[in-house]
C-alpha atoms as a PDB file:
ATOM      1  CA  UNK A   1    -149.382  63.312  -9.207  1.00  0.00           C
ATOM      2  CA  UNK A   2    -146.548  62.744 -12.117  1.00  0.00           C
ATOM      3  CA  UNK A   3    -147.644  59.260 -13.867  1.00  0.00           C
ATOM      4  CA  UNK A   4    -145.460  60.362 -16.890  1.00  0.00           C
ATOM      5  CA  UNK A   5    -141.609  61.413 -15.742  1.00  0.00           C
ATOM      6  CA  UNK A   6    -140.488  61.917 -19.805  1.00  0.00           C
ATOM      7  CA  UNK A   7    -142.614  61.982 -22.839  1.00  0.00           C
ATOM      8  CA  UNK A   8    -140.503  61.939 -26.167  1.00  0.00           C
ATOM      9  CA  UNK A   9    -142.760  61.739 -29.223  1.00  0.00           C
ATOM     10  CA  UNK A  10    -144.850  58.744 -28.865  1.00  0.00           C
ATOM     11  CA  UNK A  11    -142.487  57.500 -25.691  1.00  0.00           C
ATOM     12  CA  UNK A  12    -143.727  57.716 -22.405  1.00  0.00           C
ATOM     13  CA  UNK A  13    -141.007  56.930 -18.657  1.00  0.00           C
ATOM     14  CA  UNK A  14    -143.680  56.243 -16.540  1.00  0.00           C
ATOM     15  CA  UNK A  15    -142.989  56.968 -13.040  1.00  0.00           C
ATOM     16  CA  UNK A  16    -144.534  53.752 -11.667  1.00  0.00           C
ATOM     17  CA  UNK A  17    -142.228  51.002 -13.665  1.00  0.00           C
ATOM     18  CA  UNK A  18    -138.829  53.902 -12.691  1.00  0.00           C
ATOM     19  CA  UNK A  19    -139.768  53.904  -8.876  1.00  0.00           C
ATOM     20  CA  UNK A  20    -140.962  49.826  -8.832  1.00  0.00           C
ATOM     21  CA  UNK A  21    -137.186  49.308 -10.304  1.00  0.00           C
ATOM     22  CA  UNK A  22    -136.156  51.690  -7.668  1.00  0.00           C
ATOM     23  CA  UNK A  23    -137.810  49.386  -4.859  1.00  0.00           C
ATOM     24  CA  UNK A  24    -136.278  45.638  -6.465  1.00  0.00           C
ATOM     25  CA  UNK A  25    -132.984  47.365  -6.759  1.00  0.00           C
ATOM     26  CA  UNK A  26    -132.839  48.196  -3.291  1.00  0.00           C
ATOM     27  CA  UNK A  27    -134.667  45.280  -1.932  1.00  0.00           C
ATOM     28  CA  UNK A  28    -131.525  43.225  -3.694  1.00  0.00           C
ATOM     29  CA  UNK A  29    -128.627  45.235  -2.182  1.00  0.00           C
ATOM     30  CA  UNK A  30    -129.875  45.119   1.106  1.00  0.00           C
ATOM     31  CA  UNK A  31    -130.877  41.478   1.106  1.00  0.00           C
ATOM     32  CA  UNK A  32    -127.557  40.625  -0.432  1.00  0.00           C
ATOM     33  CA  UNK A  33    -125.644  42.871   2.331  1.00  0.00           C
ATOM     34  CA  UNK A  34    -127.724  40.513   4.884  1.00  0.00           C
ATOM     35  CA  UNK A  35    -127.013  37.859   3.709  1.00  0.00           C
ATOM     36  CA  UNK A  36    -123.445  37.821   4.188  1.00  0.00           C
ATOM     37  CA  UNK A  37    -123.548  39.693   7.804  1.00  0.00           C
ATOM     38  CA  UNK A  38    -125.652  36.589   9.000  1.00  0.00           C
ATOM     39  CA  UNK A  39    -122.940  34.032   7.762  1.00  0.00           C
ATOM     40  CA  UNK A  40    -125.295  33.211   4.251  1.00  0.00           C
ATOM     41  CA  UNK A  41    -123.653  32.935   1.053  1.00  0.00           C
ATOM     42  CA  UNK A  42    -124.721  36.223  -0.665  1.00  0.00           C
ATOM     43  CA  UNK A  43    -124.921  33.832  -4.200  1.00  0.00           C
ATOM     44  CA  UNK A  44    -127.889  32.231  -2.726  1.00  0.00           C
ATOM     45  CA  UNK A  45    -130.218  36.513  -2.994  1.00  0.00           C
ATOM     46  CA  UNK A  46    -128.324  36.308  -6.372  1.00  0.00           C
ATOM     47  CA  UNK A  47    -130.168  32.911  -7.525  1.00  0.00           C
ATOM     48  CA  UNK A  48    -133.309  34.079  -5.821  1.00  0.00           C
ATOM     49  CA  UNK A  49    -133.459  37.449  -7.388  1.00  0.00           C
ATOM     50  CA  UNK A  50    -134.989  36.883 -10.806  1.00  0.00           C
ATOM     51  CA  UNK A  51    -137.558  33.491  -9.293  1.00  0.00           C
ATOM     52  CA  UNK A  52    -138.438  36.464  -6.825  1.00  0.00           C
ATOM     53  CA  UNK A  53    -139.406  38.660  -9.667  1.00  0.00           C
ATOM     54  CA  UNK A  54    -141.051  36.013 -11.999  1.00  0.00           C
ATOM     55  CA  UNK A  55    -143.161  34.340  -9.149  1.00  0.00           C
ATOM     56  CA  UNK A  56    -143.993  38.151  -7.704  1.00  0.00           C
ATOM     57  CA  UNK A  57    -145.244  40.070 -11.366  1.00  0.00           C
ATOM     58  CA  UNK A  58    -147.263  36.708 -11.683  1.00  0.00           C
ATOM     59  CA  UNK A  59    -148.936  36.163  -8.502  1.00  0.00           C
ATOM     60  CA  UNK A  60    -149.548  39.762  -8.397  1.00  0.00           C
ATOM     61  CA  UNK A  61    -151.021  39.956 -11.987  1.00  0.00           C
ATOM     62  CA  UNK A  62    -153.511  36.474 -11.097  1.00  0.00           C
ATOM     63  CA  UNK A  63    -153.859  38.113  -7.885  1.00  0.00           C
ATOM     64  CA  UNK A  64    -155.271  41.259  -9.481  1.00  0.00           C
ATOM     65  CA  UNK A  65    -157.437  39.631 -12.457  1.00  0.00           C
ATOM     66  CA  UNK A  66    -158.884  36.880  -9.591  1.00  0.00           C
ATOM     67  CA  UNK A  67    -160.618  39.832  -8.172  1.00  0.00           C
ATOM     68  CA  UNK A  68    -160.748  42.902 -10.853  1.00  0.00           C
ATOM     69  CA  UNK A  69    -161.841  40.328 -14.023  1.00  0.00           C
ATOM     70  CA  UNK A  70    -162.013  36.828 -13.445  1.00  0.00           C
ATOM     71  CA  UNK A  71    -163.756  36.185 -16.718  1.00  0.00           C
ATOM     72  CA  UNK A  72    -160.416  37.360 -18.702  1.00  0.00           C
ATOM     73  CA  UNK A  73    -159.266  33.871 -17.602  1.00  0.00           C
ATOM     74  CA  UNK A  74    -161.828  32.542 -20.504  1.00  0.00           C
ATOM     75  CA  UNK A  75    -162.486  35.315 -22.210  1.00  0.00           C
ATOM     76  CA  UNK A  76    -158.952  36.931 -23.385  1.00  0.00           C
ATOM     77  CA  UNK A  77    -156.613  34.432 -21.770  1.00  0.00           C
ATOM     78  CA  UNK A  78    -154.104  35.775 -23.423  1.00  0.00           C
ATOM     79  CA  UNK A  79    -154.167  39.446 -21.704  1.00  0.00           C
ATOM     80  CA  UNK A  80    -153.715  37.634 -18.378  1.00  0.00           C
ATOM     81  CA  UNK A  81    -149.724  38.331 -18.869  1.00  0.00           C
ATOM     82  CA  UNK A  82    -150.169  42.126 -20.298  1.00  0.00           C
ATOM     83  CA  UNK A  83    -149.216  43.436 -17.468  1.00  0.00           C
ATOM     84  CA  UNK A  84    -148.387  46.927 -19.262  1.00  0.00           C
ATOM     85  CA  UNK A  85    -151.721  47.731 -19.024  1.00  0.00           C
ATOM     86  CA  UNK A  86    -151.848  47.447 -15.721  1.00  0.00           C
ATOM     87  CA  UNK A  87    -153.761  45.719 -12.937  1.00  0.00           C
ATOM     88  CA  UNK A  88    -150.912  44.145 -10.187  1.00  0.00           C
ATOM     89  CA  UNK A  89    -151.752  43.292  -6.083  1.00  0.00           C
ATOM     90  CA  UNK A  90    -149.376  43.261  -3.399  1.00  0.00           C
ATOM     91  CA  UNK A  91    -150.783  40.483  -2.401  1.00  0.00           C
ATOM     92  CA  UNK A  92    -150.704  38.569  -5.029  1.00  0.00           C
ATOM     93  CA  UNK A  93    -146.916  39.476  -4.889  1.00  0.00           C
ATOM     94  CA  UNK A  94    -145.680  38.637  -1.878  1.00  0.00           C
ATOM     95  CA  UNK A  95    -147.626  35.157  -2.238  1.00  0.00           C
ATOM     96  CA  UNK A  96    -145.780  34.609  -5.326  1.00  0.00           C
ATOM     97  CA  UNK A  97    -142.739  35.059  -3.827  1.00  0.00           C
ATOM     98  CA  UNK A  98    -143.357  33.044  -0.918  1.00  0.00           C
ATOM     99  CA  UNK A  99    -143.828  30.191  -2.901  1.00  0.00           C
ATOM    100  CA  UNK A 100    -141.000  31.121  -4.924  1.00  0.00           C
ATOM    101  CA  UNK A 101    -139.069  30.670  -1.510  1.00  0.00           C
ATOM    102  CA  UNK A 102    -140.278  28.031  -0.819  1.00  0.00           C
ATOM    103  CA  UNK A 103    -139.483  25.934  -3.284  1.00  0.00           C
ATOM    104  CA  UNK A 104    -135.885  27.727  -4.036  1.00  0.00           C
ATOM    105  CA  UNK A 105    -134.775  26.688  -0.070  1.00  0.00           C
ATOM    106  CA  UNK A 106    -135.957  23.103  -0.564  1.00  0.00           C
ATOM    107  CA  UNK A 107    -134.347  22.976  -3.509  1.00  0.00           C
ATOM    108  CA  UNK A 108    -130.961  24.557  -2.454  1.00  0.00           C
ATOM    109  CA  UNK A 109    -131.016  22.973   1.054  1.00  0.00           C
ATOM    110  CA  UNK A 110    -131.455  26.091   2.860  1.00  0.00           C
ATOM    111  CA  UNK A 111    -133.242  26.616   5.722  1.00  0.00           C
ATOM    112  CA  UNK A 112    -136.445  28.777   4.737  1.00  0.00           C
ATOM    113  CA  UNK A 113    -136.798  30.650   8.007  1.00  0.00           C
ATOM    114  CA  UNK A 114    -133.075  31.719   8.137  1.00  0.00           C
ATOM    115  CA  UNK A 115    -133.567  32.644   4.494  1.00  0.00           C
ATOM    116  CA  UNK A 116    -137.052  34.734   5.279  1.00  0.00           C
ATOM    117  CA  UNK A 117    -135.012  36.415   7.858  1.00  0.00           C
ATOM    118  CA  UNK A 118    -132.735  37.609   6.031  1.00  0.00           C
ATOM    119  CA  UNK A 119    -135.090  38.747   3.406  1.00  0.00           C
ATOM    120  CA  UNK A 120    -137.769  40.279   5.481  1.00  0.00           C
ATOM    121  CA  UNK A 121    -136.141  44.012   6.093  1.00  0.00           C
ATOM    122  CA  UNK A 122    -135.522  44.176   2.323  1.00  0.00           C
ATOM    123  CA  UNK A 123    -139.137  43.293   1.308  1.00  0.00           C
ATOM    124  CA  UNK A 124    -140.581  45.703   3.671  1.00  0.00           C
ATOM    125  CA  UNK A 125    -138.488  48.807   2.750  1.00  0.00           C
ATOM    126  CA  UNK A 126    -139.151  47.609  -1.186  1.00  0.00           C
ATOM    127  CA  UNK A 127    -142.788  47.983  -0.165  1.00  0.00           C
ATOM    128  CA  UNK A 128    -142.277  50.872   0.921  1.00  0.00           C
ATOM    129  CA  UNK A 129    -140.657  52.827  -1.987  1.00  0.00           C
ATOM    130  CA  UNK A 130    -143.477  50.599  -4.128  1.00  0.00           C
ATOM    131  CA  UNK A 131    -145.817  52.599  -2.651  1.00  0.00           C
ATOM    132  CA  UNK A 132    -144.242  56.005  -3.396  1.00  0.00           C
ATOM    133  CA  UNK A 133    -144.823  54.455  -7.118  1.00  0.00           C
ATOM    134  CA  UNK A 134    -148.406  54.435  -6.078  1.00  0.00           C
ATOM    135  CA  UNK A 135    -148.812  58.023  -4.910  1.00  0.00           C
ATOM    136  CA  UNK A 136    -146.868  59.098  -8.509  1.00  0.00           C
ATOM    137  CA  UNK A 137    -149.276  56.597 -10.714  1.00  0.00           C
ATOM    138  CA  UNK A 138    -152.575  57.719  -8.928  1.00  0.00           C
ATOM    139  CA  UNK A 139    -153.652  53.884  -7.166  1.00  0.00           C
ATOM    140  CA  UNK A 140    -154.370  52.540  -4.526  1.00  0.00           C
ATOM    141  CA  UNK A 141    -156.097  55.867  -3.849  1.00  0.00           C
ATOM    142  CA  UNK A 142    -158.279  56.716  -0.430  1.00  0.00           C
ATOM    143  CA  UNK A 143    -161.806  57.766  -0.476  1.00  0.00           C
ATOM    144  CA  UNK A 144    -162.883  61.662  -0.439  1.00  0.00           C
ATOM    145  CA  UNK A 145    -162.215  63.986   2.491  1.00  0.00           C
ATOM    146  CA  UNK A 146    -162.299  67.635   3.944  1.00  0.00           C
ATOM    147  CA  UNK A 147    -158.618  66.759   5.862  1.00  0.00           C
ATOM    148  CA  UNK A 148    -156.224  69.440   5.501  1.00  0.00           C
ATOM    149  CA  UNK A 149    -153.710  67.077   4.030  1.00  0.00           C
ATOM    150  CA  UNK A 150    -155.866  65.180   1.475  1.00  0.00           C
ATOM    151  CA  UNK A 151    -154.215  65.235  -1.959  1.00  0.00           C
ATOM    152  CA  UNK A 152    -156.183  65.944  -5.070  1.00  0.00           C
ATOM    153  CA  UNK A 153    -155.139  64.439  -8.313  1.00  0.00           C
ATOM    154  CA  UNK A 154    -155.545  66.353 -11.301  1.00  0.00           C
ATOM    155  CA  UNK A 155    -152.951  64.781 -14.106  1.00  0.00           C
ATOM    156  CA  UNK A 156    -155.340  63.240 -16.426  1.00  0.00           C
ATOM    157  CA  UNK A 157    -152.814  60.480 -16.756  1.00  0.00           C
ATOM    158  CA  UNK A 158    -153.344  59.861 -13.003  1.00  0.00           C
ATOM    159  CA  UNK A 159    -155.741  56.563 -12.010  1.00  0.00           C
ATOM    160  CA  UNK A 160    -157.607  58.114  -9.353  1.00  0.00           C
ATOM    161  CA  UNK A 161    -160.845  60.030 -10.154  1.00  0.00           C
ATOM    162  CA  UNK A 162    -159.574  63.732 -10.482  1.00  0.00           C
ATOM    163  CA  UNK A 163    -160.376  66.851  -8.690  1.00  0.00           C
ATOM    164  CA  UNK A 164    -161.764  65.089  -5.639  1.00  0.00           C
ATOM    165  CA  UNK A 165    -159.696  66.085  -2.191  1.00  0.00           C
ATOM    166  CA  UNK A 166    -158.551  62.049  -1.152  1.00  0.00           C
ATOM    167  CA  UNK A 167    -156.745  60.613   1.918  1.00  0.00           C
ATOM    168  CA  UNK A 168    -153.779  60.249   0.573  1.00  0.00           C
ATOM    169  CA  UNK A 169    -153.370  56.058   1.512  1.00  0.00           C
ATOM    170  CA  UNK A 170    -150.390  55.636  -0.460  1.00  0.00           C
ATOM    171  CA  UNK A 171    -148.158  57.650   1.958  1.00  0.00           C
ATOM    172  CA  UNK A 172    -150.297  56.662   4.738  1.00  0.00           C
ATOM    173  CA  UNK A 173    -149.093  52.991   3.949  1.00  0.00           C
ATOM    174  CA  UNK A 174    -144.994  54.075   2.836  1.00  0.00           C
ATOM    175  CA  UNK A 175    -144.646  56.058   6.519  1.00  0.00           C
ATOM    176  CA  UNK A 176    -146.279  53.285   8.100  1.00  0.00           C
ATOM    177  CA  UNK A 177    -143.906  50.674   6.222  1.00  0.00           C
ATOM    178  CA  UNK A 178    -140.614  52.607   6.998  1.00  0.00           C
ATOM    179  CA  UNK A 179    -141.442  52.135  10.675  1.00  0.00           C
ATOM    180  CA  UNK A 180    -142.011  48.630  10.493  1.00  0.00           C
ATOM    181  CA  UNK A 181    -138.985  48.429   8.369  1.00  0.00           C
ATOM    182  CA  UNK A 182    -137.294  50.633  11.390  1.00  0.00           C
ATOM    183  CA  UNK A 183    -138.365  48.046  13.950  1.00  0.00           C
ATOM    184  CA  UNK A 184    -137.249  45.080  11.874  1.00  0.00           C
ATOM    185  CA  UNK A 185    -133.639  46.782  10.856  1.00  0.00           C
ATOM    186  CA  UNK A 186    -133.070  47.275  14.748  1.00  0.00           C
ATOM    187  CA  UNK A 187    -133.998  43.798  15.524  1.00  0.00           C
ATOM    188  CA  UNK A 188    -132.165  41.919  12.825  1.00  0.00           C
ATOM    189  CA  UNK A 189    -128.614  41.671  14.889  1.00  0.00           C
ATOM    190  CA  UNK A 190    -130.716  40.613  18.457  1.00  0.00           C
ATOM    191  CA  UNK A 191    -130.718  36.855  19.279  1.00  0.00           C
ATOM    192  CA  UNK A 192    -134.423  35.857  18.217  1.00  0.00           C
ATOM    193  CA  UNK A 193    -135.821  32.843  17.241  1.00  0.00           C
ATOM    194  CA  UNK A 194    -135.372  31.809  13.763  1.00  0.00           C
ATOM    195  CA  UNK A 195    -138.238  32.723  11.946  1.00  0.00           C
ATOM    196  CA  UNK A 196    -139.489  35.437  14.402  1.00  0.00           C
ATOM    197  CA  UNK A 197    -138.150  38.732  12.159  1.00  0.00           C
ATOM    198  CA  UNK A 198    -139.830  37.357   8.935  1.00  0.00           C
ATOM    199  CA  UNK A 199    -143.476  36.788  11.258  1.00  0.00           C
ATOM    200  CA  UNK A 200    -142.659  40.197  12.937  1.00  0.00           C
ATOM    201  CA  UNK A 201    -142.951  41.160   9.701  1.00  0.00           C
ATOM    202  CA  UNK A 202    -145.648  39.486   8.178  1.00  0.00           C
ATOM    203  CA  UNK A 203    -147.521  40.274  11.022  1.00  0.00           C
ATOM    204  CA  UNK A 204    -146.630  44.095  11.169  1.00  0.00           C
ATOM    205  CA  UNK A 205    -147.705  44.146   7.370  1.00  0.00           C
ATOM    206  CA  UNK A 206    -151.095  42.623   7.693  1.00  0.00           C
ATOM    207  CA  UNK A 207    -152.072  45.073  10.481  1.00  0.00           C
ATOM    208  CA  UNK A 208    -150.971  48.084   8.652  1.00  0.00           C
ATOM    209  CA  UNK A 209    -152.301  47.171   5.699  1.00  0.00           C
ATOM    210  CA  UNK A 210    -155.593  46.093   7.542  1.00  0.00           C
ATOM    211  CA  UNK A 211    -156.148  49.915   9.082  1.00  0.00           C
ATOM    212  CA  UNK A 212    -155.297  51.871   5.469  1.00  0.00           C
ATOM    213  CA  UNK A 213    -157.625  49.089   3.532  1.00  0.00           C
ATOM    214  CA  UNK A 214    -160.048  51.020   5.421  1.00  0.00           C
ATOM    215  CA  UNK A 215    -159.293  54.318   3.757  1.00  0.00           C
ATOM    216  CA  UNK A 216    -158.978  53.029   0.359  1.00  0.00           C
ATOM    217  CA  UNK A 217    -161.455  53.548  -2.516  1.00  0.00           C
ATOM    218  CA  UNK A 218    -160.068  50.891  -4.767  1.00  0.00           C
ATOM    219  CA  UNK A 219    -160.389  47.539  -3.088  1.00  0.00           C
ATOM    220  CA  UNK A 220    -160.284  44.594  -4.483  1.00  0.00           C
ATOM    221  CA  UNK A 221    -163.974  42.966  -3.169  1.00  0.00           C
ATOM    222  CA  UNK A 222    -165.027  39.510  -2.558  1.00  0.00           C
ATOM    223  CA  UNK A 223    -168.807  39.522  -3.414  1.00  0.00           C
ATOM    224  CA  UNK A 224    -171.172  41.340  -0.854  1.00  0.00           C
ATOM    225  CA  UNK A 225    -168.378  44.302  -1.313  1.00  0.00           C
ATOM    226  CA  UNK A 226    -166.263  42.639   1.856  1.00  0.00           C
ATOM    227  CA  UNK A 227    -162.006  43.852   1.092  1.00  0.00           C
ATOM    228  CA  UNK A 228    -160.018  40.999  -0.008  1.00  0.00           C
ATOM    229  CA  UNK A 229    -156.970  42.857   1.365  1.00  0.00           C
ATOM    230  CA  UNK A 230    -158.607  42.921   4.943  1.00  0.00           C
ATOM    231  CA  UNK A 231    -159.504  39.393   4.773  1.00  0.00           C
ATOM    232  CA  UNK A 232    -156.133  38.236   3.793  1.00  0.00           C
ATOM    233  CA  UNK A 233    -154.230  40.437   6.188  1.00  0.00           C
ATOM    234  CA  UNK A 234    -156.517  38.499   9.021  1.00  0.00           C
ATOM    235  CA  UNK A 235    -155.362  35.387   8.000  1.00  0.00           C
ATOM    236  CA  UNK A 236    -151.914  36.622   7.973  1.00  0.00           C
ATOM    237  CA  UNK A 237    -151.923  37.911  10.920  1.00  0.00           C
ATOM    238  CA  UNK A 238    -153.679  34.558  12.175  1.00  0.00           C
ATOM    239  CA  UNK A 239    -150.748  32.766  10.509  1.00  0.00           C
ATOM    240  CA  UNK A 240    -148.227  34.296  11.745  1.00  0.00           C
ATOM    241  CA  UNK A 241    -148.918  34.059  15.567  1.00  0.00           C
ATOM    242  CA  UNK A 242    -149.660  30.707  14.928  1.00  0.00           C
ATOM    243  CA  UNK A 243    -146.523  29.820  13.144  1.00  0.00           C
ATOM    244  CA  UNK A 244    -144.538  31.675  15.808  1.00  0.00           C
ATOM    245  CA  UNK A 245    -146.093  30.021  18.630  1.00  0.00           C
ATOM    246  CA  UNK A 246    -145.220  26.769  17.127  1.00  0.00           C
ATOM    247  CA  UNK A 247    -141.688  27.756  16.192  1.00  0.00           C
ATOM    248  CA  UNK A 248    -141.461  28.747  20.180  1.00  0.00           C
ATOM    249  CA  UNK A 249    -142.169  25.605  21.259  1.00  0.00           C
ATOM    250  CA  UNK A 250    -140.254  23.947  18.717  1.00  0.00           C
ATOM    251  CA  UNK A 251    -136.997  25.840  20.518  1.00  0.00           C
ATOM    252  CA  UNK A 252    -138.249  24.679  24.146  1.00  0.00           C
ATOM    253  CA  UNK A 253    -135.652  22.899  26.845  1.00  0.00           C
ATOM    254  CA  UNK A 254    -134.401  20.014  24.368  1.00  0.00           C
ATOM    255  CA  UNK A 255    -134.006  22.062  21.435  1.00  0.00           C
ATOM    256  CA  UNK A 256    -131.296  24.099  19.862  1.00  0.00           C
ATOM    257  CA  UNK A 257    -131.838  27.722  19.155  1.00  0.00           C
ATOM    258  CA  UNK A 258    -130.047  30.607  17.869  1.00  0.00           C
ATOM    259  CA  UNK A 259    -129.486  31.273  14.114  1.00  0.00           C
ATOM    260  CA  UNK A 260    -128.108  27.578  13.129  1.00  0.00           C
ATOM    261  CA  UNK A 261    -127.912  26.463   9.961  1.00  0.00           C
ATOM    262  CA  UNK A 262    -127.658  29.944   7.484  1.00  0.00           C
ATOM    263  CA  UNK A 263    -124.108  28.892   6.207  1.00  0.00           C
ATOM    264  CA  UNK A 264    -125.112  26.496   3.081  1.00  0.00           C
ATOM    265  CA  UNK A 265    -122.488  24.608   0.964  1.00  0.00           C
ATOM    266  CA  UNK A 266    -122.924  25.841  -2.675  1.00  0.00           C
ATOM    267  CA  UNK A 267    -123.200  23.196  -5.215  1.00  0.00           C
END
């Protein structure tokens, strides 16, 4: 569509890095705001912010090469962190960032559920606008098709293959995103488990991105052509009723529920 927003001699505003700022900004404000409606000090999205970042670019750029090039690692090691030239995964984004906070709540004291809680709208409606960034760039593009609303790319900046009528998979993936994010938004003040939004939404996001995977063009393949996004978004999904069915009986007759322990002394 419009890979290139400005173009000033040899300068070139991509559309992709304006939009993915868009999406972190956002995510931010909105986690921070959460933060301090659920009783969390708002200091604690402010410490997490840039480990979110770092941990997400480089999960999703290993993420990317694991699959794409995995003889880079020995070949040029050192373009494992050009990440100008593109090549990121979701994926490989959102696992980064899990680990990120995982070690940031042991670290801090906080508990990680209340803390993925209060995260989980934000990273959903990032994802969201992230794949608006998509649709601009040309990626994550959908195979060929005579649909009246297939989109045909013809900037030859664009990554997709031009001139070919596509399912457009990118929007596919925002609209279905903003609903999730809809469902999570209205179910963020209810009384639920702790835990249960963030596995709502892991959940929600494997299964969407499950059904698009299957309109894509450009998956990332395990050998024998099988999608590694598909696979992962099983074991997700797996995970996450799994985790919540543990977490329910966790909060059984005998236990405490509700949203205890989000307020955390600051150091």
């Amino acid at each position: 569509m419009y890979p290139i927003l400005l173009k000033i001699g040899s300068f070139e505003l991509r559309s992709y890095g304006v939009v993915i700022a868009v999406a972190i900004l956002v995510a931010y404000l909105l986690a921070h705001r959460e933060a301090a409606r659920r009783g969390m000090d708002p200091r604690l999205v402010e410490d997490f912010a840039f480990l979110a970042i770092l941990f997400g670019i480089l999960g999703a750029r290993l993420y990317y090469i694991a699959f794409a090039d995995p003889g880079i690692f020995l070949r040029e090691p050192l373009m494992v962190l050009a990440i100008w030239k593109g090549g990121l995964a979701i994926h490989g984004a959102l696992l980064g960032g899990l680990l990120a906070a995982i070690w940031f709540c042991r670290t801090q004291g906080v508990s990680f559920w209340a803390f993925a809680d209060t995260l989980a709208p934000a990273l959903i409606l990032a994802q969201a606008i992230g794949r608006l960034a998509c649709f601009l760039n040309g990626d994550a593009y959908g195979i060929p098709t005579t649909l009246p609303w297939a989109v045909t790319f013809t900037d030859p900046h664009a990554l997709a293959p031009l001139g070919v009528p596509r399912h457009p998979t990118q929007l596919y993936e925002m609209g279905l995103d903003l609903v999730l994010f809809g469902l999570l938004w209205a179910l963020r003040r209810q009384p639920l488990l702790p835990g249960r939004l963030f596995l709502l939404y892991g959940g929600g996001y494997a299964i969407i991105r499950f059904v698009v995977e299957a309109f894509r063009e450009d998956q990332l393949q395990f050998a024998g052509g099988i999608s590694a996004a598909q696979s992962l978004s099983v074991l997700v999904l797996v995970a996450s009723l799994l985790a919540f069915a543990q977490l329910r009986r966790q909060m059984e007759p005998g236990a405490r529920g509700g949203q205890g322990g989000t307020r955390v002394a600051r150091r």
